[in-house]
C-alpha atoms as a PDB file:
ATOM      1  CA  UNK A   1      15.471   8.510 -14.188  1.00  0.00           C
ATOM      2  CA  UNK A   2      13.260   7.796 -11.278  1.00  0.00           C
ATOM      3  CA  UNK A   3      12.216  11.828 -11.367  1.00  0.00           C
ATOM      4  CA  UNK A   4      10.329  11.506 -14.430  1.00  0.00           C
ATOM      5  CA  UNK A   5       6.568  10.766 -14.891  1.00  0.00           C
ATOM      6  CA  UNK A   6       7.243   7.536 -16.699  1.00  0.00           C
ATOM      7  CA  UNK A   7       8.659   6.062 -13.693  1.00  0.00           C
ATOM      8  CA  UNK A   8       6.309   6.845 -11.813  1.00  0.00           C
ATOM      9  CA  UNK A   9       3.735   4.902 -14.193  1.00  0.00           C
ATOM     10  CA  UNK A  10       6.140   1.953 -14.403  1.00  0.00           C
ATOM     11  CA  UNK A  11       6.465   1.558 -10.396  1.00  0.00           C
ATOM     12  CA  UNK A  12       1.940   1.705 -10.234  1.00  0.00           C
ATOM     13  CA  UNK A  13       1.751  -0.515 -12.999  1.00  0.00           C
ATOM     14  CA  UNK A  14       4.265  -2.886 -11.984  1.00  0.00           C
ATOM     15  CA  UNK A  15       3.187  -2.757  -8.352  1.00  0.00           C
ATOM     16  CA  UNK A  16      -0.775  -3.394  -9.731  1.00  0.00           C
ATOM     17  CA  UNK A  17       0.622  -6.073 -12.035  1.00  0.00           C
ATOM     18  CA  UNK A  18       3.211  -8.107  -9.858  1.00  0.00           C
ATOM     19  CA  UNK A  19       1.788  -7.788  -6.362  1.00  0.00           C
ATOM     20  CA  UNK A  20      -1.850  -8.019  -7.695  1.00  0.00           C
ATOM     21  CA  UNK A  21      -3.296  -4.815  -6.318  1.00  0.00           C
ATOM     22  CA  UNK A  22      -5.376  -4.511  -9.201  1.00  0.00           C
ATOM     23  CA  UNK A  23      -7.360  -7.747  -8.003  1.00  0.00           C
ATOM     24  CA  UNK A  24      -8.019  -6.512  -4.277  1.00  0.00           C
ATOM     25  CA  UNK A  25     -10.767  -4.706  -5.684  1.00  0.00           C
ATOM     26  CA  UNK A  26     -12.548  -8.470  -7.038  1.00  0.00           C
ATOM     27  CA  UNK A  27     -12.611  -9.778  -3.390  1.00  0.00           C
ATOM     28  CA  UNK A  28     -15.654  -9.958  -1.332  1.00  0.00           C
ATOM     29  CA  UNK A  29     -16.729  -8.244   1.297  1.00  0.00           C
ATOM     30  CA  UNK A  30     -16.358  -9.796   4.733  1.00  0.00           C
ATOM     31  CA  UNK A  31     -18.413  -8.541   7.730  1.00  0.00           C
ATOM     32  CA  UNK A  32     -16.287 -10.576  10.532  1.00  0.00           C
ATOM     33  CA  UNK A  33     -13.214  -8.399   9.229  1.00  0.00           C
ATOM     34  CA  UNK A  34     -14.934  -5.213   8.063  1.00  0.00           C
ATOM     35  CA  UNK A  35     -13.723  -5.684   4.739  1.00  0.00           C
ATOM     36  CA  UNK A  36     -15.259  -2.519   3.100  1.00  0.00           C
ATOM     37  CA  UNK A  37     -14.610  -0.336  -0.277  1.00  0.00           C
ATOM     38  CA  UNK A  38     -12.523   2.234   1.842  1.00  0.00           C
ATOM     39  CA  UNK A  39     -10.708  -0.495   3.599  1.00  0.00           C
ATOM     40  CA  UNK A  40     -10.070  -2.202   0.428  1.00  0.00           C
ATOM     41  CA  UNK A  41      -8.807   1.080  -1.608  1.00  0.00           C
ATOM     42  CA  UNK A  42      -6.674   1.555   1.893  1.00  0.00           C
ATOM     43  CA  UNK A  43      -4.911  -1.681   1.445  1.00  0.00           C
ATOM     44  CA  UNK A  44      -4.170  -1.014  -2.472  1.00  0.00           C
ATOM     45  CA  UNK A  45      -2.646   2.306  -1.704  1.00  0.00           C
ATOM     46  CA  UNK A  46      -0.560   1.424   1.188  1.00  0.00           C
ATOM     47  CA  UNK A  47       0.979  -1.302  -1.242  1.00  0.00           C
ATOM     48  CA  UNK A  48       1.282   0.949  -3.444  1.00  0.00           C
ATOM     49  CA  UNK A  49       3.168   3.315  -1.542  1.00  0.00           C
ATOM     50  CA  UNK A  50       5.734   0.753   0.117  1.00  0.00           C
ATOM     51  CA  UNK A  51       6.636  -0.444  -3.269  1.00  0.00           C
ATOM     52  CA  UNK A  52       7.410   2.883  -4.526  1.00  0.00           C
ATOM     53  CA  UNK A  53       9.627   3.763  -1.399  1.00  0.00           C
ATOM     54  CA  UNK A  54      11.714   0.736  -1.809  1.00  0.00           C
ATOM     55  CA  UNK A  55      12.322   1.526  -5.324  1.00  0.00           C
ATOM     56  CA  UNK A  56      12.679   5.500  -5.133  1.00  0.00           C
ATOM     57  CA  UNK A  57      14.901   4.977  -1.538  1.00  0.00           C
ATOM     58  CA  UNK A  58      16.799   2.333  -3.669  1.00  0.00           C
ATOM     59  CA  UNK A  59      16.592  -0.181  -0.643  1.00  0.00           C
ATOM     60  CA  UNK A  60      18.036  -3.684  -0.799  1.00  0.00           C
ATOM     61  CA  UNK A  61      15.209  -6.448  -2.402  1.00  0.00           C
ATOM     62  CA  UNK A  62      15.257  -7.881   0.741  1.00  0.00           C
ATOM     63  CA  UNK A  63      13.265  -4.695   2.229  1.00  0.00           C
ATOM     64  CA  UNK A  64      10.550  -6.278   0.181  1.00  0.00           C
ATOM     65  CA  UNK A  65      10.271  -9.283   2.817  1.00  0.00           C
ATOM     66  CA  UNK A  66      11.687  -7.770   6.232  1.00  0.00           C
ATOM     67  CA  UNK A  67      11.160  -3.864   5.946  1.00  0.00           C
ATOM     68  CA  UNK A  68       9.661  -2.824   9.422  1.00  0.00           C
ATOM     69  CA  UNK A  69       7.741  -0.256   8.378  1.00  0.00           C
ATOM     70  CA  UNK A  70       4.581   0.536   6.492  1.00  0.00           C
ATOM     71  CA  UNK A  71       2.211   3.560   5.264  1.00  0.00           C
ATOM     72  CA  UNK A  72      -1.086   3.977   6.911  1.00  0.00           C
ATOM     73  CA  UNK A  73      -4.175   5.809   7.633  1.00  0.00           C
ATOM     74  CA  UNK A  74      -6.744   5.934  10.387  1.00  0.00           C
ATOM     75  CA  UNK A  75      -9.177   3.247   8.364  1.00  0.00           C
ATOM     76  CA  UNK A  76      -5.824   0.890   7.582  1.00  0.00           C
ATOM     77  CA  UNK A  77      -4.440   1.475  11.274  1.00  0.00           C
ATOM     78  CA  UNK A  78      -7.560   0.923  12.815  1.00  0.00           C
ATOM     79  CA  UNK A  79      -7.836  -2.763  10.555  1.00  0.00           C
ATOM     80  CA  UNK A  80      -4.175  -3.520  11.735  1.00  0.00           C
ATOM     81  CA  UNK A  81      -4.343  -2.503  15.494  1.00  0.00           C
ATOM     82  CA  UNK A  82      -2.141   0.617  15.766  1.00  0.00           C
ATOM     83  CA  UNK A  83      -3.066   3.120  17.637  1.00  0.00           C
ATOM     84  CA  UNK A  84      -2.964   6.913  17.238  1.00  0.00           C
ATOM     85  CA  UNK A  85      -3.136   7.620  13.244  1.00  0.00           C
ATOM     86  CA  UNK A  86      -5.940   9.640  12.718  1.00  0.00           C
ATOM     87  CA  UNK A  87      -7.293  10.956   8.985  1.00  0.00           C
ATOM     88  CA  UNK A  88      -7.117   9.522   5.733  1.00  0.00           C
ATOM     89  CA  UNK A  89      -3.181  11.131   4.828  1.00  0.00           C
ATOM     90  CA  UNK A  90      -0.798   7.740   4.433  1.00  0.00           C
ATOM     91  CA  UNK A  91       2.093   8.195   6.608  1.00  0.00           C
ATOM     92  CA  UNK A  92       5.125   6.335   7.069  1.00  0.00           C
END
């Protein structure tokens, strides 16, 4: 089930509905944080993307809370602290 294009649809929508990614794009800009467009669209899609591996790698709900991993890329690295990711590819 998960293969088809409708589940795909139902894990954006439900991740843009039920985490509120949709309304990360209504939030002001802050200078002290460098709270930008590209920052902000980084932030959606790295949600985005860790929602979809927890359903797709069919990981315990818990995952949602205490998974130690996330997807990043330079701009969302560079916000967070972590060194070494370089371009605009997510990666695990």
């Amino acid at each position: 089930m998960l293969a088809d294009r409708r589940a795909t649809r139902f894990i954006d929508d439900f991740a843009a509905q039920w985490l509120q990614v949709r309304n990360i794009h209504s939030q002001e800009q802050d200078a002290q944080f460098q709270f930008d467009p590209t920052l902000r669209e980084a932030m959606a899609t790295e949600t985005e993307l860790f929602f979809e591996s927890q359903v797709r790698e069919d990981r315990p709900i818990t995952d949602l809370l205490r998974a130690n991993y996330t997807f990043l890329n330079e701009r969302l690295a560079e916000h967070y602290g972590v060194d070494n990711i370089f371009g605009s590819h997510f990666r695990a």
